[in-house]
N, C-alpha and C. Protein backbone atom coordinates (compact mmCIF):
# COMPACT_ATOMS: atom_id res chain seq x y z
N UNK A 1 -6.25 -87.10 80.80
CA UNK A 1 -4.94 -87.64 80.45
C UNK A 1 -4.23 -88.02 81.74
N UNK A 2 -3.44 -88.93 81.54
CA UNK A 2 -2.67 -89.43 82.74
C UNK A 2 -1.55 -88.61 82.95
N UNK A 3 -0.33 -89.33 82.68
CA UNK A 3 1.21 -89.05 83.05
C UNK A 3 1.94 -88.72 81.59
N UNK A 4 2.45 -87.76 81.46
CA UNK A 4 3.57 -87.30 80.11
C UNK A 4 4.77 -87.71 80.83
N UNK A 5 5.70 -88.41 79.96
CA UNK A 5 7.56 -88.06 80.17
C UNK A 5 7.85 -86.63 79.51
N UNK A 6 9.20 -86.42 79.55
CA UNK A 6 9.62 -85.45 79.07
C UNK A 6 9.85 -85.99 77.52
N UNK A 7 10.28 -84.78 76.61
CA UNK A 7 10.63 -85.30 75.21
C UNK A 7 12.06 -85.45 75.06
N UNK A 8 12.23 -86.81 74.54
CA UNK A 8 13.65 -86.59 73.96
C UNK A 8 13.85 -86.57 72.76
N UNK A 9 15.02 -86.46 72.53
CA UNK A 9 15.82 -86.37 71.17
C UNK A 9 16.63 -87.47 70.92
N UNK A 10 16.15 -88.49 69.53
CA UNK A 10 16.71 -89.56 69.59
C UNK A 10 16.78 -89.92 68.32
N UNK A 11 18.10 -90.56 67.89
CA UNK A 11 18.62 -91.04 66.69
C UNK A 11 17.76 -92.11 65.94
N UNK A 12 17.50 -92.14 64.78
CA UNK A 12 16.58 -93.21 63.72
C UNK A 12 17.07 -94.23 63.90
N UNK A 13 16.47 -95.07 64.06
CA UNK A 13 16.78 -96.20 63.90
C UNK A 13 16.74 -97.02 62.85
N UNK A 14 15.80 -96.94 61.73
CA UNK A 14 16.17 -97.75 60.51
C UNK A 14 16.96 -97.36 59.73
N UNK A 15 16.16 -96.13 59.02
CA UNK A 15 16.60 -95.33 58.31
C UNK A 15 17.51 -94.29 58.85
N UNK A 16 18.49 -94.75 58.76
CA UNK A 16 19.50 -93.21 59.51
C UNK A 16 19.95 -92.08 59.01
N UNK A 17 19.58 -92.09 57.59
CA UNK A 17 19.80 -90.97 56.75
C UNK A 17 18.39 -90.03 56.96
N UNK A 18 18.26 -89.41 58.08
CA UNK A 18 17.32 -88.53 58.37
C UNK A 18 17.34 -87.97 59.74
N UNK A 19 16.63 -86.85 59.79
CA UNK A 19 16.59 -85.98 61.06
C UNK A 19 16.65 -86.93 62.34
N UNK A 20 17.36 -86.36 63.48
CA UNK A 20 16.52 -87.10 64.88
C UNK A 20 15.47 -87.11 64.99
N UNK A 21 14.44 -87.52 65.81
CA UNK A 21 13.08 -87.40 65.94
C UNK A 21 13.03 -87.15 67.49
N UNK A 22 11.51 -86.47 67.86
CA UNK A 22 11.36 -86.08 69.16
C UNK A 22 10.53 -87.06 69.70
N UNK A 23 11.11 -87.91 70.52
CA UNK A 23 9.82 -88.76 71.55
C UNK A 23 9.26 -88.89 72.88
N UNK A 24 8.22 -88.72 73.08
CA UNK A 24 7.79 -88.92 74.45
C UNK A 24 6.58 -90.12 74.49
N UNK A 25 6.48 -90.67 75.72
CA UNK A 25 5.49 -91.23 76.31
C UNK A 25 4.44 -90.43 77.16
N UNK A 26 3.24 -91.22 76.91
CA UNK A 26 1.80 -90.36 77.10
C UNK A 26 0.95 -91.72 78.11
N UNK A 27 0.77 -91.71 78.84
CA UNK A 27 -0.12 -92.24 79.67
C UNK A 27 -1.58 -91.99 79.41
N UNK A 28 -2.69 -92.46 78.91
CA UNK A 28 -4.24 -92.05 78.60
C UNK A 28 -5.13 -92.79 79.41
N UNK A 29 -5.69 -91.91 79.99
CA UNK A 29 -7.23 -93.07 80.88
C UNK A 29 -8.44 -92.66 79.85
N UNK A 30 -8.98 -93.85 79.38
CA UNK A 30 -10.00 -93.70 77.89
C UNK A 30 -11.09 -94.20 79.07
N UNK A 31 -12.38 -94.42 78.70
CA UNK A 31 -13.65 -94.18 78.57
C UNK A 31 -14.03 -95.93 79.01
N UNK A 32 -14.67 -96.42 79.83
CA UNK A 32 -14.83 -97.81 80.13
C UNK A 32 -15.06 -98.83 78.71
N UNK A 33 -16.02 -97.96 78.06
CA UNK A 33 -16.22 -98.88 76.52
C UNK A 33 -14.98 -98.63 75.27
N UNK A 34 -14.11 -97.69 75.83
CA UNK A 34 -12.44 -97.63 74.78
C UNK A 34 -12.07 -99.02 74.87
N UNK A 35 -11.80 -99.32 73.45
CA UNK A 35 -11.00 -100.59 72.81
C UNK A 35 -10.17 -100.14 72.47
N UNK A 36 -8.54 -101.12 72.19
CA UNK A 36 -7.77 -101.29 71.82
C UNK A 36 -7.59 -100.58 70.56
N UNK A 37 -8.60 -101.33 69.78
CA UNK A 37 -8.42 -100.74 68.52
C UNK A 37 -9.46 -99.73 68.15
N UNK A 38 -10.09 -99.47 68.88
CA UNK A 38 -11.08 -98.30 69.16
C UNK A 38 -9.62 -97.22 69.14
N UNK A 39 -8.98 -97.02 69.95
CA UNK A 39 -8.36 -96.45 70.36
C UNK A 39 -7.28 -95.97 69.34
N UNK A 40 -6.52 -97.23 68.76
CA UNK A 40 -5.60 -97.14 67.49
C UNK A 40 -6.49 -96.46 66.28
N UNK A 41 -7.37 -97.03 66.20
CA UNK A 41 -8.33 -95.97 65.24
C UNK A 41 -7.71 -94.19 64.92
N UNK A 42 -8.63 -94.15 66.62
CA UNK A 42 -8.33 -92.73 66.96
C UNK A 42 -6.99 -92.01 66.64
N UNK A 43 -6.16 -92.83 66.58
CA UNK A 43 -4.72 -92.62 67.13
C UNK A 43 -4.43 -92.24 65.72
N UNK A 44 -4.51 -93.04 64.73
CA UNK A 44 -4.50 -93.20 63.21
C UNK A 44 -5.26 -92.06 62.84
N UNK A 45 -6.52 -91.63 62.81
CA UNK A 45 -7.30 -90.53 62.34
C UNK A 45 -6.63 -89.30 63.08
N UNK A 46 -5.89 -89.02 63.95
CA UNK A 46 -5.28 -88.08 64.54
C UNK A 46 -4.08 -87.57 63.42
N UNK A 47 -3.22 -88.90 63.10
CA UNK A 47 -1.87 -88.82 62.17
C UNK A 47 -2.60 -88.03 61.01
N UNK A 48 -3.57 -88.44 60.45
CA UNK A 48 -4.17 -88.28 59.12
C UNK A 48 -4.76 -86.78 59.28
N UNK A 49 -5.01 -86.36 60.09
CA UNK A 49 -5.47 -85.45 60.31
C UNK A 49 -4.44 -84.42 60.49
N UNK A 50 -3.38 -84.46 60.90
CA UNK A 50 -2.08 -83.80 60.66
C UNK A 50 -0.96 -83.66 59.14
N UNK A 51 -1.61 -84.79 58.90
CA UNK A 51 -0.46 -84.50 56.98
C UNK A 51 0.33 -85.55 57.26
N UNK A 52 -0.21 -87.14 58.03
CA UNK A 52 0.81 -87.99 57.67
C UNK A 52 0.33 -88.71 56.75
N UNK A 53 1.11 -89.02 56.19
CA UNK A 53 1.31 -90.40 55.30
C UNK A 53 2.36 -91.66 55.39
N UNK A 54 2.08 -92.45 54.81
CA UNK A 54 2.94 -93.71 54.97
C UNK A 54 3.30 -94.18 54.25
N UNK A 55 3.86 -93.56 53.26
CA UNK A 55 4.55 -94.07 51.79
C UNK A 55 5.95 -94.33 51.89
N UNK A 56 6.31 -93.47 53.25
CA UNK A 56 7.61 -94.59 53.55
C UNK A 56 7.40 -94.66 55.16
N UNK A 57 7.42 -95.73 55.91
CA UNK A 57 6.89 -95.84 57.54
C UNK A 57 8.09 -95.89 58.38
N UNK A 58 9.63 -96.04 57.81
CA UNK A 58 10.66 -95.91 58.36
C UNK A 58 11.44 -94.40 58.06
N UNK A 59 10.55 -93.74 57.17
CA UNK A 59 11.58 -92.47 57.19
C UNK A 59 10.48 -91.61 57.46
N UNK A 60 11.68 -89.97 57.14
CA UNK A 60 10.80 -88.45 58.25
C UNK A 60 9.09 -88.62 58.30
N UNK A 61 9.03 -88.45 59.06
CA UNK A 61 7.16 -87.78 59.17
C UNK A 61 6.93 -86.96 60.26
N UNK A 62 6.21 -86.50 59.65
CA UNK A 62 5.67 -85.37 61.03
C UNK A 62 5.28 -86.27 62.22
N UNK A 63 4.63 -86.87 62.51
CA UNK A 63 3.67 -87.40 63.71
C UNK A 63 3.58 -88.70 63.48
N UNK A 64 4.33 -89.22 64.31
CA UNK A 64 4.08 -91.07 64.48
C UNK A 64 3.21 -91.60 66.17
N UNK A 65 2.34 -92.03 66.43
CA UNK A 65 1.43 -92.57 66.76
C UNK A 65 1.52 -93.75 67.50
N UNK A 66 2.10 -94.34 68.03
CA UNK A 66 2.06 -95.39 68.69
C UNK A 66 1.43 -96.14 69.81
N UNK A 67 0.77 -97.27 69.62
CA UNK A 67 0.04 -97.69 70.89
C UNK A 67 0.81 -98.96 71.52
N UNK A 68 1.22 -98.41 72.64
CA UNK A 68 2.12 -99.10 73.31
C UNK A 68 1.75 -100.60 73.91
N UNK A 69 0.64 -100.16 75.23
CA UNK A 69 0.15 -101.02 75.92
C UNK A 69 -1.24 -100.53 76.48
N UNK A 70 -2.30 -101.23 76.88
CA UNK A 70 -3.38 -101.53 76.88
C UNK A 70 -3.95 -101.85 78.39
N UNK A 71 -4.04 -101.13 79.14
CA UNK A 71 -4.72 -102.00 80.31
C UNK A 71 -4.30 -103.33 80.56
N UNK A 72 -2.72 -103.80 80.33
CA UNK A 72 -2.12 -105.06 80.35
C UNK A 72 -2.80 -106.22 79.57
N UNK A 73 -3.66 -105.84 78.45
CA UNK A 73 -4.19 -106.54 77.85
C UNK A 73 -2.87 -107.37 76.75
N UNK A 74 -3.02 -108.70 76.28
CA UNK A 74 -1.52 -109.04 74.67
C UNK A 74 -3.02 -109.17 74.43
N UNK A 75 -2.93 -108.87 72.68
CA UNK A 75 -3.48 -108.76 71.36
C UNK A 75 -2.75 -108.80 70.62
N UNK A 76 -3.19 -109.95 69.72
CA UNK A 76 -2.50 -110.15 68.37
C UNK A 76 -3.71 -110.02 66.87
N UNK A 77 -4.12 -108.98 66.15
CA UNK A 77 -4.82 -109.03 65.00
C UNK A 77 -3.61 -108.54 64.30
N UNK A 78 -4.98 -108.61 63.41
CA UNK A 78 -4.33 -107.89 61.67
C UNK A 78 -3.62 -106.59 62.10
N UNK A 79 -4.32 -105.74 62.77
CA UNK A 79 -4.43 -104.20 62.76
C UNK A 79 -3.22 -104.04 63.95
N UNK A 80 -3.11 -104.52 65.13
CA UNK A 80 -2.97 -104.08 66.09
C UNK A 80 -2.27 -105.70 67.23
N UNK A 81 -0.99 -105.33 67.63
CA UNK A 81 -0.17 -106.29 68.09
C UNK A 81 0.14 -105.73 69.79
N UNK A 82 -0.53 -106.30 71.07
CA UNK A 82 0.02 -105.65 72.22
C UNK A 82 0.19 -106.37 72.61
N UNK A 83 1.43 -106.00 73.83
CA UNK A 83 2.18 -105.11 74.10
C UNK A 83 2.99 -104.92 72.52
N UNK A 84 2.97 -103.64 72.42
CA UNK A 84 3.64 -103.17 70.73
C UNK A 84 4.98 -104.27 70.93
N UNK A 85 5.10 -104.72 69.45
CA UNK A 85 6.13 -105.66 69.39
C UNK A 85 7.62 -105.83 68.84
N UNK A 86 7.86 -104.20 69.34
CA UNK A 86 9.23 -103.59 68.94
C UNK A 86 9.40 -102.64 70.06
N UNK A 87 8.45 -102.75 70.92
CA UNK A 87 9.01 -101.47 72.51
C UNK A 87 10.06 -102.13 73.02
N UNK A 88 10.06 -103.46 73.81
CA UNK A 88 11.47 -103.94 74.48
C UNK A 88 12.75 -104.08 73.63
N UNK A 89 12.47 -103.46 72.11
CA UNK A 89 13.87 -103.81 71.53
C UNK A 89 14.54 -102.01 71.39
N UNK A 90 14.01 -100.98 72.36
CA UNK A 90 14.10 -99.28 71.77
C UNK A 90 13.85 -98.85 72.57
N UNK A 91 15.31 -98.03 72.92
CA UNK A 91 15.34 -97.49 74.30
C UNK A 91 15.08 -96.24 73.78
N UNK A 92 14.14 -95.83 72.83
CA UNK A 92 13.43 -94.02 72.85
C UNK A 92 12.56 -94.25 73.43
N UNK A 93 11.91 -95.66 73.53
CA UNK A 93 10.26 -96.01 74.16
C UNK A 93 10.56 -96.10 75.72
N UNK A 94 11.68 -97.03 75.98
CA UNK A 94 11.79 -97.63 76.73
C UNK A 94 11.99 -96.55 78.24
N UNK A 95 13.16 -95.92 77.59
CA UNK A 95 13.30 -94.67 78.79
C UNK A 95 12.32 -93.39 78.70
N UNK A 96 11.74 -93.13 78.34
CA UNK A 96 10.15 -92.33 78.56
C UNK A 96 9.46 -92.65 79.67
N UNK A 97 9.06 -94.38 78.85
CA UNK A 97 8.36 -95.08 79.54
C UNK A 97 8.81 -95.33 80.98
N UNK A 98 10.33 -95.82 81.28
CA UNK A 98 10.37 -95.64 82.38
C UNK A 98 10.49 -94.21 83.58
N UNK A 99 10.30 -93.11 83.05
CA UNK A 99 9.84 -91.76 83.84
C UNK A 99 8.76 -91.65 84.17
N UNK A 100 7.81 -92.72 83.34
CA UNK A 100 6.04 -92.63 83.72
C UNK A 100 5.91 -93.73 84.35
N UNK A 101 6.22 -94.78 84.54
CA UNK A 101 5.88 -96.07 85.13
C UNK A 101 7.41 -96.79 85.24
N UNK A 102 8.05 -96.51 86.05
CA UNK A 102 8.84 -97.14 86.63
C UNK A 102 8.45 -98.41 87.09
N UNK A 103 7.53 -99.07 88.09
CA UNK A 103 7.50 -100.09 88.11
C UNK A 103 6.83 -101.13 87.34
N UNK A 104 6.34 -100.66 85.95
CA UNK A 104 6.06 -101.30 85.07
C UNK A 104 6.40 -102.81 85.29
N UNK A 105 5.93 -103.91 85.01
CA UNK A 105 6.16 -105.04 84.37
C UNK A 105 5.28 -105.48 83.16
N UNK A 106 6.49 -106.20 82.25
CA UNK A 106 5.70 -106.65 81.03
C UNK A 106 5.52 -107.80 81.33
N UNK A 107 4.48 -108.49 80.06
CA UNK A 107 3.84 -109.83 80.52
C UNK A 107 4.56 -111.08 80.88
N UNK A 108 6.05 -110.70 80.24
CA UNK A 108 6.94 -111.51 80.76
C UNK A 108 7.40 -111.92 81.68
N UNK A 109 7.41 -110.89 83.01
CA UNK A 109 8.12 -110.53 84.30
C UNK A 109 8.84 -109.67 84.49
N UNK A 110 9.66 -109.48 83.22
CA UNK A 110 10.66 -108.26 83.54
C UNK A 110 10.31 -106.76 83.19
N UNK A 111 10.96 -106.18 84.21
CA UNK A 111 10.38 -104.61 84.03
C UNK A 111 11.21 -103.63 83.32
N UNK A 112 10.74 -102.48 83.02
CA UNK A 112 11.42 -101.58 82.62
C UNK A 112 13.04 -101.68 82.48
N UNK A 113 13.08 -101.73 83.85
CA UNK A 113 14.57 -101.26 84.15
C UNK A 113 15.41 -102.71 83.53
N UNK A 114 14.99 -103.88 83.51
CA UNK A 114 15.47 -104.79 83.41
C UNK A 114 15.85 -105.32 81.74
N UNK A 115 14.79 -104.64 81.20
CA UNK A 115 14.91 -104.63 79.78
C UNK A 115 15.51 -103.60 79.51
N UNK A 116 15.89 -102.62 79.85
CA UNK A 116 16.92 -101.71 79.51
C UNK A 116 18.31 -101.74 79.45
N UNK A 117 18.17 -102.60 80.67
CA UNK A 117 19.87 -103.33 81.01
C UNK A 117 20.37 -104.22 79.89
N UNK A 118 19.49 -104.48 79.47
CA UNK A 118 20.01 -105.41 78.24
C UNK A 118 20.23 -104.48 76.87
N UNK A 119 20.09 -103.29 76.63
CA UNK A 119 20.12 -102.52 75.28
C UNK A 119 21.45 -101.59 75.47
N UNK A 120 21.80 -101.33 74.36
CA UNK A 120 23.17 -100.79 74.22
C UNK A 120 22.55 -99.17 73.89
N UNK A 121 22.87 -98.35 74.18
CA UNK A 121 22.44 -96.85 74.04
C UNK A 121 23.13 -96.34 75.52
N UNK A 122 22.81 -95.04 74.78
CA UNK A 122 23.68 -93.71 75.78
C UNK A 122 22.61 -92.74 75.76
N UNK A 123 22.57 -92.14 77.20
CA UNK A 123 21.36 -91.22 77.65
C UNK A 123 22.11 -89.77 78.24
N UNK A 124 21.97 -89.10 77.49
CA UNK A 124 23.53 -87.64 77.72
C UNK A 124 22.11 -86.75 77.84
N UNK A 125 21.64 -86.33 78.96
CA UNK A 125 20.65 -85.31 79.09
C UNK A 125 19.40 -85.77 78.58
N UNK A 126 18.41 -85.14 77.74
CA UNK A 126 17.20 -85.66 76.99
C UNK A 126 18.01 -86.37 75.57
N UNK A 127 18.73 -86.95 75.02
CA UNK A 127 19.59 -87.48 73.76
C UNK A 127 19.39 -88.80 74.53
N UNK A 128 18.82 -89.42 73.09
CA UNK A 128 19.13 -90.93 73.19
C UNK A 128 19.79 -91.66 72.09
N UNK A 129 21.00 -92.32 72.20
CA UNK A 129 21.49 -92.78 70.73
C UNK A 129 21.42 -94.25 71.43
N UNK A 130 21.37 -94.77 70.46
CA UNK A 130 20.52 -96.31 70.54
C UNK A 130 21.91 -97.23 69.16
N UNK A 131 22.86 -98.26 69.50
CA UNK A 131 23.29 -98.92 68.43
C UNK A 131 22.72 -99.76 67.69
């Protein structure tokens, strides 16, 4: 395993009639023949393997799963969209992410810090509330 952030505590964003949720970012060095969706696979059989389900994908669950980014690979299938295509709009991802890779850049040019500047949220210790 690579680099962990710390966990925070951060307000729902769709559904707001539900608990905060705890998030962190995970850095992984996989295996030369790990795919993308090799990988999301895994990621998915992990959830399932814990008692998730997805009968509702915006409200509580135990364990949500996310595959962020890829060896700077963009992918667009059925299954699997990279760089994930709701990280630069969510600063629970966003500020994790920037404790593990600060100098990040996305495929765009702009980095971390730069896409953050643009989101409205408040960071009071590990708490992230996001408008």
């Amino acid at each position: 395993m690579g680099k962990c952030s710390p966990v925070y505590r951060t307000d729902p964003q769709d559904d707001r009639n539900q608990p905060w949720f705890a998030n962190q970012v995970v850095q992984l060095y996989c295996a030369p023949r790990c795919t993308p969706l090799g990988l999301l696979r895994a990621l998915l059989d992990i959830e399932k393997d814990m008692g998730r389900t997805r009968l509702r994908p915006q409200g509580p669950r135990l364990i949500d799963l996310d595959l962020l980014l890829f060896d700077g690979r963009c992918l667009q299938t059925p299954e699997l969209i990279l760089p994930h295509p709701r990280m630069t709009t969510r600063a629970f991802v966003l500020v994790p992410l920037r404790d593990i890779a600060p100098g990040l850049t996305f495929p765009d040019g702009r980095t971390v810090a730069v896409v953050l500047s643009g989101l409205s949220y408040t960071l009071e210790g590990r708490s992230i509330r996001q408008a």
